[in-house]
PDB file of N, CA and C in Angstrom:
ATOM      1  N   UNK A   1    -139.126  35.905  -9.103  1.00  0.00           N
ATOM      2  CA  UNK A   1    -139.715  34.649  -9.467  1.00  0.00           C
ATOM      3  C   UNK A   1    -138.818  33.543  -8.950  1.00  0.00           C
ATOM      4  N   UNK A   2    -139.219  32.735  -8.139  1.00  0.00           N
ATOM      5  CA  UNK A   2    -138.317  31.392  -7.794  1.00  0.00           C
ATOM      6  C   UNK A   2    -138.874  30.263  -8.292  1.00  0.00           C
ATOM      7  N   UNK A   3    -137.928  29.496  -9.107  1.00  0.00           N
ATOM      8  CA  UNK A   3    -138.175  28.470 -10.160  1.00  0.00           C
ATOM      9  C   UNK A   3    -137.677  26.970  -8.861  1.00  0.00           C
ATOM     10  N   UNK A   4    -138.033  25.915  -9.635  1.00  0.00           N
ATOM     11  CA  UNK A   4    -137.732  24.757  -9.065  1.00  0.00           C
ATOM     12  C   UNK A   4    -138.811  23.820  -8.478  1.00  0.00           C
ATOM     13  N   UNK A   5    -138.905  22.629  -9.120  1.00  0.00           N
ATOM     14  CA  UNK A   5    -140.113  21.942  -8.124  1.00  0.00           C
ATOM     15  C   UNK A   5    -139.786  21.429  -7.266  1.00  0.00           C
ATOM     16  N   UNK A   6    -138.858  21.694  -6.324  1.00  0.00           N
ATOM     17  CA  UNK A   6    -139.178  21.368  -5.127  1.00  0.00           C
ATOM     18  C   UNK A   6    -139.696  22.468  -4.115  1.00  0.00           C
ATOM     19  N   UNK A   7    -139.503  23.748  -4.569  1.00  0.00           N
ATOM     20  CA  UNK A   7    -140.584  24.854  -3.886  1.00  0.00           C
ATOM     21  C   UNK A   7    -141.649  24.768  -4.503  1.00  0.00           C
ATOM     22  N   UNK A   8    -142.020  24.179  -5.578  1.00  0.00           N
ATOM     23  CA  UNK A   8    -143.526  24.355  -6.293  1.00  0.00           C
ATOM     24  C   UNK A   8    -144.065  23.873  -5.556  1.00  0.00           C
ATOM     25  N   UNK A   9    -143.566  22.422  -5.620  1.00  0.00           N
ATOM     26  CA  UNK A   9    -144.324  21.448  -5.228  1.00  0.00           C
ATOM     27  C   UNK A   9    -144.779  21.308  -3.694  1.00  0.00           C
ATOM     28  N   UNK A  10    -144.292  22.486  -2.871  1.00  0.00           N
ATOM     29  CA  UNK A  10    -144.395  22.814  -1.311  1.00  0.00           C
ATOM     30  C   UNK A  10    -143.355  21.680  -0.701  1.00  0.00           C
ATOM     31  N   UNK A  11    -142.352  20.728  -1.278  1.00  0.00           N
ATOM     32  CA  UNK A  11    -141.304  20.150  -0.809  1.00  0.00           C
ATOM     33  C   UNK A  11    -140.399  20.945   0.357  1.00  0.00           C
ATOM     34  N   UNK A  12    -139.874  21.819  -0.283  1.00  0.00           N
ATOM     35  CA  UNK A  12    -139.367  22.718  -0.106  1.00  0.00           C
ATOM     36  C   UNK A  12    -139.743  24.282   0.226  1.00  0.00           C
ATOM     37  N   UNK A  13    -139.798  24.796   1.476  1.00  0.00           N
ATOM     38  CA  UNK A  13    -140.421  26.443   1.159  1.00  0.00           C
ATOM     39  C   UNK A  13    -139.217  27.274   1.327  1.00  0.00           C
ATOM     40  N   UNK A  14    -140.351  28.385   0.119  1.00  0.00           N
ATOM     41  CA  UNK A  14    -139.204  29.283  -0.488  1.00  0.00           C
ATOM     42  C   UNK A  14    -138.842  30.401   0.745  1.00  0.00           C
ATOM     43  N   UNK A  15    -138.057  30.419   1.153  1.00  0.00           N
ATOM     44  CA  UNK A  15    -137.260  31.306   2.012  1.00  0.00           C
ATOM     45  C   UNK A  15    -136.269  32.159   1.339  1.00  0.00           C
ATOM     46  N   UNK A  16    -136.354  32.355   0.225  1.00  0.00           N
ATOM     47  CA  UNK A  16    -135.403  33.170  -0.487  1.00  0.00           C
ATOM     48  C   UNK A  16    -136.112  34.603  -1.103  1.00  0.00           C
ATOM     49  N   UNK A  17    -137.738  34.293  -1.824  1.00  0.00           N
ATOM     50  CA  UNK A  17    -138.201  35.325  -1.857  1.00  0.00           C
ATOM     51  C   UNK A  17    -138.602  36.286  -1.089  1.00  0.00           C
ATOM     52  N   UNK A  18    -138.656  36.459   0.145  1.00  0.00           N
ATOM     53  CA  UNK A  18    -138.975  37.437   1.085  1.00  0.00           C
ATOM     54  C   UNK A  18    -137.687  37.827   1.019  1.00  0.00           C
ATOM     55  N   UNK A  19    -136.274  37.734   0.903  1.00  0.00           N
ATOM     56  CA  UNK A  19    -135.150  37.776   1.516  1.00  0.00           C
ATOM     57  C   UNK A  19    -134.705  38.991   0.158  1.00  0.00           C
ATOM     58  N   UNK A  20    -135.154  38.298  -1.058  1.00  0.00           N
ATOM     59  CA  UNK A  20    -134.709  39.567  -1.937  1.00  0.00           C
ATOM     60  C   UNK A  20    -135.989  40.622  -2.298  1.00  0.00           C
ATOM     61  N   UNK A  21    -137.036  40.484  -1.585  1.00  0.00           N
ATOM     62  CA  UNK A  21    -138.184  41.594  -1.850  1.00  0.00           C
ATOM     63  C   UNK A  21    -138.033  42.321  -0.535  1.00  0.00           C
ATOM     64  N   UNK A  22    -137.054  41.941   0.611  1.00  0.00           N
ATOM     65  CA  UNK A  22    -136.769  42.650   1.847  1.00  0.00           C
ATOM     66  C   UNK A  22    -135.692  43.881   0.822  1.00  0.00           C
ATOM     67  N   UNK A  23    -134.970  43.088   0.358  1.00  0.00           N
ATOM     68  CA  UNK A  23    -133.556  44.141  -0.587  1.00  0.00           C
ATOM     69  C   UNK A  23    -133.995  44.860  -1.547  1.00  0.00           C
ATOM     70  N   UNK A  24    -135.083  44.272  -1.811  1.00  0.00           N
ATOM     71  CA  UNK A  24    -135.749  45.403  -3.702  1.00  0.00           C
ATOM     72  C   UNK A  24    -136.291  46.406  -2.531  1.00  0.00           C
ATOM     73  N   UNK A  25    -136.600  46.549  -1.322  1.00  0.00           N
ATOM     74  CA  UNK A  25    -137.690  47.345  -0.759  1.00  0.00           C
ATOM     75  C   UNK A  25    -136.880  48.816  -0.367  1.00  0.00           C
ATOM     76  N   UNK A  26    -135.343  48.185   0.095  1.00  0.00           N
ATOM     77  CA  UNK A  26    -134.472  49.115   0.403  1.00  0.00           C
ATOM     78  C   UNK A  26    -134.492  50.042  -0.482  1.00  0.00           C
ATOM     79  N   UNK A  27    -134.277  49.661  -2.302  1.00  0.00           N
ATOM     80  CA  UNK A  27    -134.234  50.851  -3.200  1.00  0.00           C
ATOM     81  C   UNK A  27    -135.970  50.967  -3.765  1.00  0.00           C
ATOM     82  N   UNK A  28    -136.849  50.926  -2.580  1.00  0.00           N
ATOM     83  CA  UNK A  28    -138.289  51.394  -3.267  1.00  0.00           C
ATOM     84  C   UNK A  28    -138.970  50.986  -4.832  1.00  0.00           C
ATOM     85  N   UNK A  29    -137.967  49.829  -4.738  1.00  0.00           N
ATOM     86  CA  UNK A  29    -139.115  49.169  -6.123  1.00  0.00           C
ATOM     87  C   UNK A  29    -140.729  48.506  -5.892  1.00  0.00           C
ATOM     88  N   UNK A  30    -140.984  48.781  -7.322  1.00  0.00           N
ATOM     89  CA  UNK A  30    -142.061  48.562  -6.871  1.00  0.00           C
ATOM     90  C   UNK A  30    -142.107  47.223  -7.427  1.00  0.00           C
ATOM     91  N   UNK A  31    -142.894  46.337  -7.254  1.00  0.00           N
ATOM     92  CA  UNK A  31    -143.007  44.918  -7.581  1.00  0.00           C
ATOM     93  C   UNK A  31    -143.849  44.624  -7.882  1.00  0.00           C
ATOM     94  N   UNK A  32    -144.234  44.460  -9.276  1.00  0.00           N
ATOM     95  CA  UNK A  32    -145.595  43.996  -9.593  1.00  0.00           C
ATOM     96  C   UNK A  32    -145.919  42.231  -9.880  1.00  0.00           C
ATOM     97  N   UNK A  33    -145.107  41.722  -9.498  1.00  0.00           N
ATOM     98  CA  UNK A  33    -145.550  40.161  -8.973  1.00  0.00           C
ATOM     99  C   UNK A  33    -144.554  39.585  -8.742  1.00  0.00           C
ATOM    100  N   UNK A  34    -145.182  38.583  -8.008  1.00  0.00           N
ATOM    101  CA  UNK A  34    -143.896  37.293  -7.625  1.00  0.00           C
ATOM    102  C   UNK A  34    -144.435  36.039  -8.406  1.00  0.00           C
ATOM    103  N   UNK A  35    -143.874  35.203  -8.655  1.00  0.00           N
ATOM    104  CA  UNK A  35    -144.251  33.654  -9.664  1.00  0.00           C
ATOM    105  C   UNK A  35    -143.697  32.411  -9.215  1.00  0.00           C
ATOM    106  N   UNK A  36    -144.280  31.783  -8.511  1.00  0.00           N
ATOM    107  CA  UNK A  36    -143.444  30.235  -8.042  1.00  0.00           C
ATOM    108  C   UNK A  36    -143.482  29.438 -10.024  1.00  0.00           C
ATOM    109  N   UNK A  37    -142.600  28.987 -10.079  1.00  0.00           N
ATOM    110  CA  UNK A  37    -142.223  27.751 -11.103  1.00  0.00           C
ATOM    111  C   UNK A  37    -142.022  26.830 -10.731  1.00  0.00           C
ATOM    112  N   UNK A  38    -142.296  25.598 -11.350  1.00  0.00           N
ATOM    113  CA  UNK A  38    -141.897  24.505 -11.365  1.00  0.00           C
ATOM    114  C   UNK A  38    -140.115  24.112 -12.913  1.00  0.00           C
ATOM    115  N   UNK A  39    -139.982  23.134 -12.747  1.00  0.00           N
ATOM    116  CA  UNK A  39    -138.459  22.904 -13.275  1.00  0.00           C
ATOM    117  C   UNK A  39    -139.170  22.960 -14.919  1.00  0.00           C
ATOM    118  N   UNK A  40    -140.257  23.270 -15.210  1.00  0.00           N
ATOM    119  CA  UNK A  40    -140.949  23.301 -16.812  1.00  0.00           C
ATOM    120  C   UNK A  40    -140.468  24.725 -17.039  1.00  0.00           C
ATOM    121  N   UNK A  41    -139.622  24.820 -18.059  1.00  0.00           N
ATOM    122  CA  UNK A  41    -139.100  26.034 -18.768  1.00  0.00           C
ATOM    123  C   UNK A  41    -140.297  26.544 -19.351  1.00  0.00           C
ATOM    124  N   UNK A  42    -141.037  25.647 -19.950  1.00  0.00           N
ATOM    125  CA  UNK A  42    -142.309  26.760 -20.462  1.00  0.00           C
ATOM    126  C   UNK A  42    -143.174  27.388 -19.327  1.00  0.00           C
ATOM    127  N   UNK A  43    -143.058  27.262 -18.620  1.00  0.00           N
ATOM    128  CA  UNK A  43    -143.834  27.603 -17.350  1.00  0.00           C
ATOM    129  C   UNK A  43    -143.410  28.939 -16.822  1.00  0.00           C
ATOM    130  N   UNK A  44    -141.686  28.823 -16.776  1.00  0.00           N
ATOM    131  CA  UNK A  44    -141.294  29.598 -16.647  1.00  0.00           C
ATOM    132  C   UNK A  44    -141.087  31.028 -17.455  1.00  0.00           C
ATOM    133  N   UNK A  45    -140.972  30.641 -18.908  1.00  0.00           N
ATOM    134  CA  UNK A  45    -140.647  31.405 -19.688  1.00  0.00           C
ATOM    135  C   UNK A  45    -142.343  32.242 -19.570  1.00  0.00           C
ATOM    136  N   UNK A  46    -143.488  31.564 -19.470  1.00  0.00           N
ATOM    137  CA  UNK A  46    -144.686  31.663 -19.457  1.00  0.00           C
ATOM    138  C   UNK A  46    -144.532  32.938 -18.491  1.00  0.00           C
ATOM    139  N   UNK A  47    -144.304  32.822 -16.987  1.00  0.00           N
ATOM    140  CA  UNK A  47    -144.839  33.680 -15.949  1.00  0.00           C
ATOM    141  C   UNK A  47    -143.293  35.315 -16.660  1.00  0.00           C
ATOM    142  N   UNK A  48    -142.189  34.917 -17.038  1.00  0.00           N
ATOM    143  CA  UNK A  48    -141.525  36.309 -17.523  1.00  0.00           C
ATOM    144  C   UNK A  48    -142.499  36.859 -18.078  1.00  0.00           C
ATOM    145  N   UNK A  49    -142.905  36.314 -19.291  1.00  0.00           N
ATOM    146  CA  UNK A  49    -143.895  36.951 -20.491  1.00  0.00           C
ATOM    147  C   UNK A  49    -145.426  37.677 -19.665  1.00  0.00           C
ATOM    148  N   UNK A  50    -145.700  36.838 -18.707  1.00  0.00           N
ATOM    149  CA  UNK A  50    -146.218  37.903 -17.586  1.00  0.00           C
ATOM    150  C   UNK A  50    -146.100  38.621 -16.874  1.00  0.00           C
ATOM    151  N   UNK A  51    -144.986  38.349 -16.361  1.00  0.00           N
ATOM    152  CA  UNK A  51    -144.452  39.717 -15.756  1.00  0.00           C
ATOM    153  C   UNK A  51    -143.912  40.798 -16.492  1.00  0.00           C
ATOM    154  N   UNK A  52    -143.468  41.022 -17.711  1.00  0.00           N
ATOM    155  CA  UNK A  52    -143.191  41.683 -18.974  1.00  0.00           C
ATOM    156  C   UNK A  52    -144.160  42.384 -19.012  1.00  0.00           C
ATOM    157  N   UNK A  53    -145.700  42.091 -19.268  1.00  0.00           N
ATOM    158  CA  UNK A  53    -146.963  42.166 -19.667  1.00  0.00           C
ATOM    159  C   UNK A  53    -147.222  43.310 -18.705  1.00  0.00           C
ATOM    160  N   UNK A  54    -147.294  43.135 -17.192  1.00  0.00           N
ATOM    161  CA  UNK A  54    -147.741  43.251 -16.039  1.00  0.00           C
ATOM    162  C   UNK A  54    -146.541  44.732 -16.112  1.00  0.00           C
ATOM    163  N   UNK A  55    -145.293  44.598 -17.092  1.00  0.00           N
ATOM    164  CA  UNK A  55    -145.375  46.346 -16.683  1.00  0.00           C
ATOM    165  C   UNK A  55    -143.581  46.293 -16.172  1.00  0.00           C
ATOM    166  N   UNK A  56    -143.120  44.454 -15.747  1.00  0.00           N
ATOM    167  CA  UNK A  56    -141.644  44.803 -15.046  1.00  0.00           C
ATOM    168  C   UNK A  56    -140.496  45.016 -15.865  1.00  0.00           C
ATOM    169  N   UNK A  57    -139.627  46.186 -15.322  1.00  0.00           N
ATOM    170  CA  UNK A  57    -138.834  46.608 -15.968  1.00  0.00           C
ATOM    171  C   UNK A  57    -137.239  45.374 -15.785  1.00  0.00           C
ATOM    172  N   UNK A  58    -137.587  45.247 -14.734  1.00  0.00           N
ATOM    173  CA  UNK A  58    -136.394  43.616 -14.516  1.00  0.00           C
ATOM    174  C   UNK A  58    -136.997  42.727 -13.582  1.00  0.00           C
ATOM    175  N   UNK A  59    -136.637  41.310 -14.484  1.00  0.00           N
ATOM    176  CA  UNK A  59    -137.112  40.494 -13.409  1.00  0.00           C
ATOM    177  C   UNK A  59    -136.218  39.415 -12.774  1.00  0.00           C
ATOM    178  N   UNK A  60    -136.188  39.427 -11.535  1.00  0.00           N
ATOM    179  CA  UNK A  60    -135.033  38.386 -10.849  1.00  0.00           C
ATOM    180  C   UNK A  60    -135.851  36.941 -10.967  1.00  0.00           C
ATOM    181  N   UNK A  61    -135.215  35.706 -11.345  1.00  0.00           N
ATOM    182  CA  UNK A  61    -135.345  34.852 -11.552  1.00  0.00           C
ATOM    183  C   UNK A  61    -134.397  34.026 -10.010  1.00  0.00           C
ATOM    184  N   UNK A  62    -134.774  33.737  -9.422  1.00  0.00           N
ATOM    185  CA  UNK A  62    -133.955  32.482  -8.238  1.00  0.00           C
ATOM    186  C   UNK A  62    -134.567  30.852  -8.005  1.00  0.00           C
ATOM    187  N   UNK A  63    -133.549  30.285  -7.083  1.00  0.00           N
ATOM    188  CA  UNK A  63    -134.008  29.146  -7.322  1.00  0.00           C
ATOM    189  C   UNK A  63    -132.844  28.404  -7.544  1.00  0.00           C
ATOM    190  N   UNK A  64    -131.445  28.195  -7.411  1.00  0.00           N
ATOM    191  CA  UNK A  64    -130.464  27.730  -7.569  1.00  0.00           C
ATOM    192  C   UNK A  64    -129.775  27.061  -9.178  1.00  0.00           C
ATOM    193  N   UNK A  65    -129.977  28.143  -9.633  1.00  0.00           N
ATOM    194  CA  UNK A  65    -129.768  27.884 -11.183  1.00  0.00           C
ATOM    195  C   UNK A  65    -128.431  27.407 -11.482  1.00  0.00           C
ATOM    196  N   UNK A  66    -128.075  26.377 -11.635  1.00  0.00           N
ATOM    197  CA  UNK A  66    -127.068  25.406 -11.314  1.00  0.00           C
ATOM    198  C   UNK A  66    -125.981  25.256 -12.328  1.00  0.00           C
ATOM    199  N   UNK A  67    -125.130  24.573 -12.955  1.00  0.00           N
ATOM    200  CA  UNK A  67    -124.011  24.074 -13.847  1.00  0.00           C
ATOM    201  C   UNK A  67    -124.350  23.576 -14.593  1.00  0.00           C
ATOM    202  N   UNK A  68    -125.157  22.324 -14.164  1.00  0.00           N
ATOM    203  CA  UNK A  68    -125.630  21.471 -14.430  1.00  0.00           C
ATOM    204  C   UNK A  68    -126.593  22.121 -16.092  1.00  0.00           C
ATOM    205  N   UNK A  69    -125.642  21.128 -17.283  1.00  0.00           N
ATOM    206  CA  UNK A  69    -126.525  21.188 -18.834  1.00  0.00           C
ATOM    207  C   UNK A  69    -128.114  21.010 -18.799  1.00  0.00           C
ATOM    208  N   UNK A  70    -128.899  20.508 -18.017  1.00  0.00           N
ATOM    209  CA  UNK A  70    -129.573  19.873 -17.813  1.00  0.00           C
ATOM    210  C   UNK A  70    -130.988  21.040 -17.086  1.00  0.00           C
ATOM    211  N   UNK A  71    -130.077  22.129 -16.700  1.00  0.00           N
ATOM    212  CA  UNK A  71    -131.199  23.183 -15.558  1.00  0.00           C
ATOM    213  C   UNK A  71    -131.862  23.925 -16.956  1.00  0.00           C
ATOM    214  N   UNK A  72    -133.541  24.154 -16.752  1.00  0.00           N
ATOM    215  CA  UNK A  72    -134.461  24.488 -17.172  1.00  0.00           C
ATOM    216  C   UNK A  72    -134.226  25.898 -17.417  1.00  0.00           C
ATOM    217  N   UNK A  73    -133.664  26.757 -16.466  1.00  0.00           N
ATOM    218  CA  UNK A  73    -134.016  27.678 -16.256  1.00  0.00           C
ATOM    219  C   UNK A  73    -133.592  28.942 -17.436  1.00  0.00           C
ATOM    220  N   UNK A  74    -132.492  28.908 -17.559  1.00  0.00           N
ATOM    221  CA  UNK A  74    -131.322  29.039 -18.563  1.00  0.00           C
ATOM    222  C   UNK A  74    -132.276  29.182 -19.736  1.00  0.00           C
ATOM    223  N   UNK A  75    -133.004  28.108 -20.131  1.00  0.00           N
ATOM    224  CA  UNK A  75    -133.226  27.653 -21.847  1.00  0.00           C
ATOM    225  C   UNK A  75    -135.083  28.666 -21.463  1.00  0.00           C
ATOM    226  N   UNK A  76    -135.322  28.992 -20.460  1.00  0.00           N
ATOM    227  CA  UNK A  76    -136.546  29.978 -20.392  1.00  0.00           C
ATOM    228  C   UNK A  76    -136.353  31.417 -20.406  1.00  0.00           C
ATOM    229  N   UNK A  77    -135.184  31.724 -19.991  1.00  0.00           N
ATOM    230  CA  UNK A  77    -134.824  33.171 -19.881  1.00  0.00           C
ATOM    231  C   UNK A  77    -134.161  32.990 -21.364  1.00  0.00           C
ATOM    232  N   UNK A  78    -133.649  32.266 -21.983  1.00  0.00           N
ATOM    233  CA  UNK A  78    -133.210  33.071 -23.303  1.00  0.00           C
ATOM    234  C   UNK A  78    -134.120  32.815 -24.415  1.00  0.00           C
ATOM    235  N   UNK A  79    -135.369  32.014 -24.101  1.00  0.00           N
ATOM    236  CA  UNK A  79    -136.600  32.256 -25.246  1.00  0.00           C
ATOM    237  C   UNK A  79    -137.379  33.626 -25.042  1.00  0.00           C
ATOM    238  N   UNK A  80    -137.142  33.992 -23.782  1.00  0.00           N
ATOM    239  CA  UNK A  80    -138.354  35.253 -23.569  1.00  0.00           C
ATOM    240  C   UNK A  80    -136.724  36.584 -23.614  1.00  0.00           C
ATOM    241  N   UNK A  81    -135.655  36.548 -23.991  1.00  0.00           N
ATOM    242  CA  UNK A  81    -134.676  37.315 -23.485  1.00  0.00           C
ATOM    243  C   UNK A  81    -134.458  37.875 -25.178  1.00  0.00           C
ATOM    244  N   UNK A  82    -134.175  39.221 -25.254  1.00  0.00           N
ATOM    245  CA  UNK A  82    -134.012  39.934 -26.568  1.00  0.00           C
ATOM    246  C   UNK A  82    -132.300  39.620 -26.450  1.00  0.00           C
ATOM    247  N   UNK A  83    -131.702  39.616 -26.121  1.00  0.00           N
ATOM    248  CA  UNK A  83    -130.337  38.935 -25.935  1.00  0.00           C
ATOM    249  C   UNK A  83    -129.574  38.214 -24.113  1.00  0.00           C
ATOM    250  N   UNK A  84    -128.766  37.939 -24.466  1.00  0.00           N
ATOM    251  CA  UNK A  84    -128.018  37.128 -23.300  1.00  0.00           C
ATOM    252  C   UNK A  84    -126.826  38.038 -23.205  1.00  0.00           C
ATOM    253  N   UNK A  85    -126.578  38.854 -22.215  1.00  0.00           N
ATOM    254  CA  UNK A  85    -125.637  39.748 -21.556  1.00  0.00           C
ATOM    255  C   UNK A  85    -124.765  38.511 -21.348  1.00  0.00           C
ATOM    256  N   UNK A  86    -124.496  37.812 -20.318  1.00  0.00           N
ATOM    257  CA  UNK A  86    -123.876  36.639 -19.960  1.00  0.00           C
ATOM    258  C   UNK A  86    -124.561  35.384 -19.107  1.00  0.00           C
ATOM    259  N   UNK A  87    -123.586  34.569 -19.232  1.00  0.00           N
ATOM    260  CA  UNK A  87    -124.147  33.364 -18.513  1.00  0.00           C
ATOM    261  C   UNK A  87    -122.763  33.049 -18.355  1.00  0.00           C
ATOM    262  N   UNK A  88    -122.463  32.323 -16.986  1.00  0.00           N
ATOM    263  CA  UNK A  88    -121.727  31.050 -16.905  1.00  0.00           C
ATOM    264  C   UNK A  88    -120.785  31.784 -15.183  1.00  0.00           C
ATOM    265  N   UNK A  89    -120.615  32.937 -14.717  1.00  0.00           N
ATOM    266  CA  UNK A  89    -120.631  33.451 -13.720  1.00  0.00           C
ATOM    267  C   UNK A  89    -120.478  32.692 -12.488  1.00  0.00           C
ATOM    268  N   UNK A  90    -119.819  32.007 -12.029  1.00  0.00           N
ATOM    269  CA  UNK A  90    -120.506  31.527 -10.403  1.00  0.00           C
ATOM    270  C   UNK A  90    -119.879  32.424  -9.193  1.00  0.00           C
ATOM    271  N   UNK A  91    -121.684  32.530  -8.805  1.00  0.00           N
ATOM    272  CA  UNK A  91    -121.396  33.272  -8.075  1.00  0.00           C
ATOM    273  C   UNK A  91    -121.526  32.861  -6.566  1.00  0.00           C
ATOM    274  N   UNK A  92    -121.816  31.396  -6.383  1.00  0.00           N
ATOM    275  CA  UNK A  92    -121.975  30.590  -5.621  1.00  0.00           C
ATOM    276  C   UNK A  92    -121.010  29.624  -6.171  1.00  0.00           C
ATOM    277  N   UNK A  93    -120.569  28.819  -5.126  1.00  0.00           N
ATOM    278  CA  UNK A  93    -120.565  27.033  -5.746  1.00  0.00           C
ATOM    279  C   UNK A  93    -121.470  26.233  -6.326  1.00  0.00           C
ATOM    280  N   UNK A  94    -121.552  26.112  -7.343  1.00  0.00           N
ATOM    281  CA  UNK A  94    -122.384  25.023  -7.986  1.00  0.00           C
ATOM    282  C   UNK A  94    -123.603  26.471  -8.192  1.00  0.00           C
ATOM    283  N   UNK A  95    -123.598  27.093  -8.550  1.00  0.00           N
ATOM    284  CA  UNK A  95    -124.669  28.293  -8.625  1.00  0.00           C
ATOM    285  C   UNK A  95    -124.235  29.105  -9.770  1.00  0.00           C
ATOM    286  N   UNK A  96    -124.856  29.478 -10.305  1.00  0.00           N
ATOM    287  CA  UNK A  96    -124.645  30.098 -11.821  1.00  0.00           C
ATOM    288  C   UNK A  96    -125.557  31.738 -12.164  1.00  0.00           C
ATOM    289  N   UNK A  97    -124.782  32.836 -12.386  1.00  0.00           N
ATOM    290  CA  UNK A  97    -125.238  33.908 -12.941  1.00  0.00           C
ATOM    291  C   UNK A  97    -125.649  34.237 -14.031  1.00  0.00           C
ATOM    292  N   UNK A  98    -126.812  34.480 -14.540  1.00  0.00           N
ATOM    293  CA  UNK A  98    -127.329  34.776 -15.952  1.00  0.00           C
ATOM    294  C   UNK A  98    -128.169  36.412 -15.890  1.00  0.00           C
ATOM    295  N   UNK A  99    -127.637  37.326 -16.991  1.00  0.00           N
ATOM    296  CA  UNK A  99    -128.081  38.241 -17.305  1.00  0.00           C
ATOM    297  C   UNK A  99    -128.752  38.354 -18.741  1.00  0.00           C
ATOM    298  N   UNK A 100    -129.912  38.814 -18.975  1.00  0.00           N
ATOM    299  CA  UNK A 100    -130.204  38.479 -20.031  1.00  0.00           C
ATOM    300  C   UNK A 100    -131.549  39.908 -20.320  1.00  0.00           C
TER     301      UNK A 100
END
């Protein structure tokens, strides 16, 4: 799922999801959907709870989930998340790891 409105909004195209459904393909997962988001956490938290539904056993969330108090993304994965493994990770600059 890649979150952010500036890929929603076609600002921006997502060049990142082909790049990790090229890597899920290597270990033969199967993928039962992909979900563009916009920066609305309910939106987001919305399409997990569908993909949950739909059967996925993990779902990658991208989209440059940032430092920044302020990123959506974070506060959607831990309403739909039975706990928070971790957060706070960078695994980028200015890029942030969340397991949940």
């Amino acid at each position: 799922m890649a979150t952010g409105s500036e890929v929603y909004t076609g600002r921006i195209r997502d060049t990142f999801t082909p790049v990790v459904l090229d890597k899920l393909e290597e270990y033969h997962a199967d993928i039962v959907g992909c979900e563009l988001c916009s920066d609305d956490s309910r939106m987001t938290a919305a399409a997990i709870r569908g993909l949950i539904g739909r059967g996925a056993d993990l779902i990658i969330c991208t989209g440059g989930m940032s430092v920044d108090p302020d990123d959506r993304t974070p506060a959607a994965i831990r309403s739909v998340a039975d706990s928070v493994v971790t957060y706070g990770a960078p695994v980028l600059s200015g890029a942030m790891f969340h397991v949940a």
